[in-house]
PDB file of N, CA and C in Angstrom:
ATOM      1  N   UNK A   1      14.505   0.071  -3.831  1.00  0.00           N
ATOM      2  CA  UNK A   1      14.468  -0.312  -2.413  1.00  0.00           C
ATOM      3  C   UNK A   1      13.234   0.297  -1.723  1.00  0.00           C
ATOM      4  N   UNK A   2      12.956   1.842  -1.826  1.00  0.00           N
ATOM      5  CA  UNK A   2      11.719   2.279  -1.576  1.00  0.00           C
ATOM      6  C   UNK A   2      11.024   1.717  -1.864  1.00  0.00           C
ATOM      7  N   UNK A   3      10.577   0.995  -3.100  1.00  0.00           N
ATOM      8  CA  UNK A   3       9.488   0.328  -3.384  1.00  0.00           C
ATOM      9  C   UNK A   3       8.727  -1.006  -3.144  1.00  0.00           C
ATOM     10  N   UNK A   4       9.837  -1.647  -2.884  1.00  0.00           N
ATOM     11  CA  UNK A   4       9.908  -2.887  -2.569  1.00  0.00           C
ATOM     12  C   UNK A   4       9.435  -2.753  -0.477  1.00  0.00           C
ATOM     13  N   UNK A   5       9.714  -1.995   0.270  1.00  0.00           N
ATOM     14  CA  UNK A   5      10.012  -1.558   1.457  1.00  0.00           C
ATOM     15  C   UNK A   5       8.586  -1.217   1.554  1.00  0.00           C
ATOM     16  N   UNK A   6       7.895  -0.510   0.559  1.00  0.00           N
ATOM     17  CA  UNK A   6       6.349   0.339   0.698  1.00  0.00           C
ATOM     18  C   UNK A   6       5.516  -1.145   0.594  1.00  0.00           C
ATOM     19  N   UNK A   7       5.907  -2.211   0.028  1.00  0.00           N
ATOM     20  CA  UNK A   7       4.884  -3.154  -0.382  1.00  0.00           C
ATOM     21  C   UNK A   7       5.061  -3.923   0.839  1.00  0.00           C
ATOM     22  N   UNK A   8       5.927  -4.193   1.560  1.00  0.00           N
ATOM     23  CA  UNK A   8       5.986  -4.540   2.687  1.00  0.00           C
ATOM     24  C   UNK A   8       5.680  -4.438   4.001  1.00  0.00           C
ATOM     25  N   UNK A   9       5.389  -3.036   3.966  1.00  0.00           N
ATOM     26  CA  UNK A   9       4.379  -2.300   4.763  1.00  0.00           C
ATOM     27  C   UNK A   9       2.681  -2.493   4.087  1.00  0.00           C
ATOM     28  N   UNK A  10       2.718  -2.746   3.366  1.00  0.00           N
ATOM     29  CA  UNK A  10       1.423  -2.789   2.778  1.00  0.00           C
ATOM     30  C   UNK A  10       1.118  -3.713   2.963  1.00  0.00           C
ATOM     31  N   UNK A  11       1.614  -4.884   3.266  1.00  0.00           N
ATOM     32  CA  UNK A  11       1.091  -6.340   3.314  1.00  0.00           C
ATOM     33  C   UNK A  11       0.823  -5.972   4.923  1.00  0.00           C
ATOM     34  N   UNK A  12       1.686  -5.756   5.658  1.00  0.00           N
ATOM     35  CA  UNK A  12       1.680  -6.009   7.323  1.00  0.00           C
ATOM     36  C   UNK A  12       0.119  -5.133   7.620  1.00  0.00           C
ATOM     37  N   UNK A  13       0.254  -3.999   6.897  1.00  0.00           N
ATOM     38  CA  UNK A  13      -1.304  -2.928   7.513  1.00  0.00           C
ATOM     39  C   UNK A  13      -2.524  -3.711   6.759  1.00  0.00           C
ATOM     40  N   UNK A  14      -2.413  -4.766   5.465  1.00  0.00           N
ATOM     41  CA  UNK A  14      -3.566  -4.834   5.164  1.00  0.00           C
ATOM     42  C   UNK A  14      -4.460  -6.358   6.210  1.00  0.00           C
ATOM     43  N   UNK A  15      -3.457  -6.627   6.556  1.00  0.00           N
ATOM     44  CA  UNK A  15      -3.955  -7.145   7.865  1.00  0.00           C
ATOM     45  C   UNK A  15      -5.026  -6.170   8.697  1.00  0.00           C
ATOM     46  N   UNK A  16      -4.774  -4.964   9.323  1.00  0.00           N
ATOM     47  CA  UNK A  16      -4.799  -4.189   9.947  1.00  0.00           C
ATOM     48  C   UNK A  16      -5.942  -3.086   9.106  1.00  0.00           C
ATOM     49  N   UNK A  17      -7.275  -3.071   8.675  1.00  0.00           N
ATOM     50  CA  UNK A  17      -8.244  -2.354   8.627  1.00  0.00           C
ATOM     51  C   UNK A  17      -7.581  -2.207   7.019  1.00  0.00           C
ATOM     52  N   UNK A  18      -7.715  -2.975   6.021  1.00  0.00           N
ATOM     53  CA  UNK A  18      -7.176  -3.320   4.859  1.00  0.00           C
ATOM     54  C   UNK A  18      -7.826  -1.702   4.343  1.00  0.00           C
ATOM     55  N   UNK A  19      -8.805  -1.927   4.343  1.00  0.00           N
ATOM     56  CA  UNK A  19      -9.779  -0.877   3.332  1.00  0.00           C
ATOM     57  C   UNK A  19      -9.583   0.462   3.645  1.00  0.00           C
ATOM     58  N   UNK A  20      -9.286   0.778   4.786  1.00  0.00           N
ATOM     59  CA  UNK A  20      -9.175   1.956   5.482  1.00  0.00           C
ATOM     60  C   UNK A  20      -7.512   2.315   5.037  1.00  0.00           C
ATOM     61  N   UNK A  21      -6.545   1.407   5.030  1.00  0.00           N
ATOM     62  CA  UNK A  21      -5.379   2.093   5.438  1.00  0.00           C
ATOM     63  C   UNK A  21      -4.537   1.460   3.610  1.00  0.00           C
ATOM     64  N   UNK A  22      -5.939   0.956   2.815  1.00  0.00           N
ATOM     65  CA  UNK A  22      -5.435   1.274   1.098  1.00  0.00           C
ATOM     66  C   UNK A  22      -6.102   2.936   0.696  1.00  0.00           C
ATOM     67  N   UNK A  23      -7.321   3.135   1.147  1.00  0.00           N
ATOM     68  CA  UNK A  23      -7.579   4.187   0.642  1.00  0.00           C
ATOM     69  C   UNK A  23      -6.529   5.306   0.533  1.00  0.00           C
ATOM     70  N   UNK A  24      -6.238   5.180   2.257  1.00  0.00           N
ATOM     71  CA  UNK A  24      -5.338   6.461   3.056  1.00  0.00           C
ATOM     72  C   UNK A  24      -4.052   6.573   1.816  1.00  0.00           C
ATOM     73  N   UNK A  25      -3.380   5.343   1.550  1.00  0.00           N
ATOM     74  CA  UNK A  25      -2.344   4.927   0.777  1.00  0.00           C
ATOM     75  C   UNK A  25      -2.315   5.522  -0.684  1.00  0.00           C
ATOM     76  N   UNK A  26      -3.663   4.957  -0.781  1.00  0.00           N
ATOM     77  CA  UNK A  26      -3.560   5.334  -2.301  1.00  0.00           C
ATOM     78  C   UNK A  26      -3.637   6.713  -2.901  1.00  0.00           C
ATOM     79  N   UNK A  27      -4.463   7.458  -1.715  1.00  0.00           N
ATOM     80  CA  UNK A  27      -4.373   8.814  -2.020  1.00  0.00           C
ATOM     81  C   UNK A  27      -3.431   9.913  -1.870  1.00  0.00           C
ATOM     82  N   UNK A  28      -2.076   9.305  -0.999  1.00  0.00           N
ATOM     83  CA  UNK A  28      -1.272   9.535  -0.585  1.00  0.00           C
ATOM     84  C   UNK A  28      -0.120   9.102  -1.881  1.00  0.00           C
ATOM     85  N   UNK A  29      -0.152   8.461  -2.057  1.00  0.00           N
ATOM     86  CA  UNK A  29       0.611   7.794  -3.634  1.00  0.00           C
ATOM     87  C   UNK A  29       0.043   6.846  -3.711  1.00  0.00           C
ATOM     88  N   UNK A  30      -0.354   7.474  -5.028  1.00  0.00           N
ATOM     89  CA  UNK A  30      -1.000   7.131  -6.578  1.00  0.00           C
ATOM     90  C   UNK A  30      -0.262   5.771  -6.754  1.00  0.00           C
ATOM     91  N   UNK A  31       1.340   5.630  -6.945  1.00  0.00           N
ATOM     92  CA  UNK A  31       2.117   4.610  -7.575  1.00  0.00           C
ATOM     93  C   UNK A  31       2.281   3.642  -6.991  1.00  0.00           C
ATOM     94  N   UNK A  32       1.723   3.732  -5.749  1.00  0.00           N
ATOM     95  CA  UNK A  32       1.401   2.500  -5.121  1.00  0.00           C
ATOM     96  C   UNK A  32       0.127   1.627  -5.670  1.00  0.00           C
ATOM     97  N   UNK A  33      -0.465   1.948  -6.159  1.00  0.00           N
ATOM     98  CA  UNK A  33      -1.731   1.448  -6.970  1.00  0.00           C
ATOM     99  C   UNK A  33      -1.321   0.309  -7.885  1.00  0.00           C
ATOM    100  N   UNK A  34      -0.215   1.110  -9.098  1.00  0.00           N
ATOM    101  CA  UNK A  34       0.024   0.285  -9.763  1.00  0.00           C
ATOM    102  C   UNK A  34       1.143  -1.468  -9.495  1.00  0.00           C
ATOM    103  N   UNK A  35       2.027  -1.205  -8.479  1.00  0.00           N
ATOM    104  CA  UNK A  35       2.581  -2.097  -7.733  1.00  0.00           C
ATOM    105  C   UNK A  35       1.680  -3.024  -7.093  1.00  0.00           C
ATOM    106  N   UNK A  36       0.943  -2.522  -6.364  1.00  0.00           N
ATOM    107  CA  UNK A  36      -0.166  -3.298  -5.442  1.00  0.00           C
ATOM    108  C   UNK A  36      -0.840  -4.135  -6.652  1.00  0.00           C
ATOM    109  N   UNK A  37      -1.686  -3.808  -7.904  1.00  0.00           N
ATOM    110  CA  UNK A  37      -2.482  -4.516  -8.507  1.00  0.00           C
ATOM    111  C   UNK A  37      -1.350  -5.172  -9.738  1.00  0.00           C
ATOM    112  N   UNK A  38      -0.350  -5.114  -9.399  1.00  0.00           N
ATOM    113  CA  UNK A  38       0.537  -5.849 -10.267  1.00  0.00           C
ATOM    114  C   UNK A  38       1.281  -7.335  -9.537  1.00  0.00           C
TER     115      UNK A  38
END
């Protein structure tokens, strides 16, 4: 459910300064990386 919930937020912010608020993300969790490019 967390995970599914994080990608959903991820879609709405990458609207929203995409590049800026994947970096923030990704460095923040890593395992979002692999979800996102999957």
């Amino acid at each position: 459910m967390l995970r599914f919930h994080i990608l959903i937020s991820l879609r709405k912010r990458r609207k929203k300064h995409r590049s800026y608020k994947k970096r923030s993300q990704y460095k923040l969790k890593p395992e979002i990386q692999g979800l996102v490019f999957l």
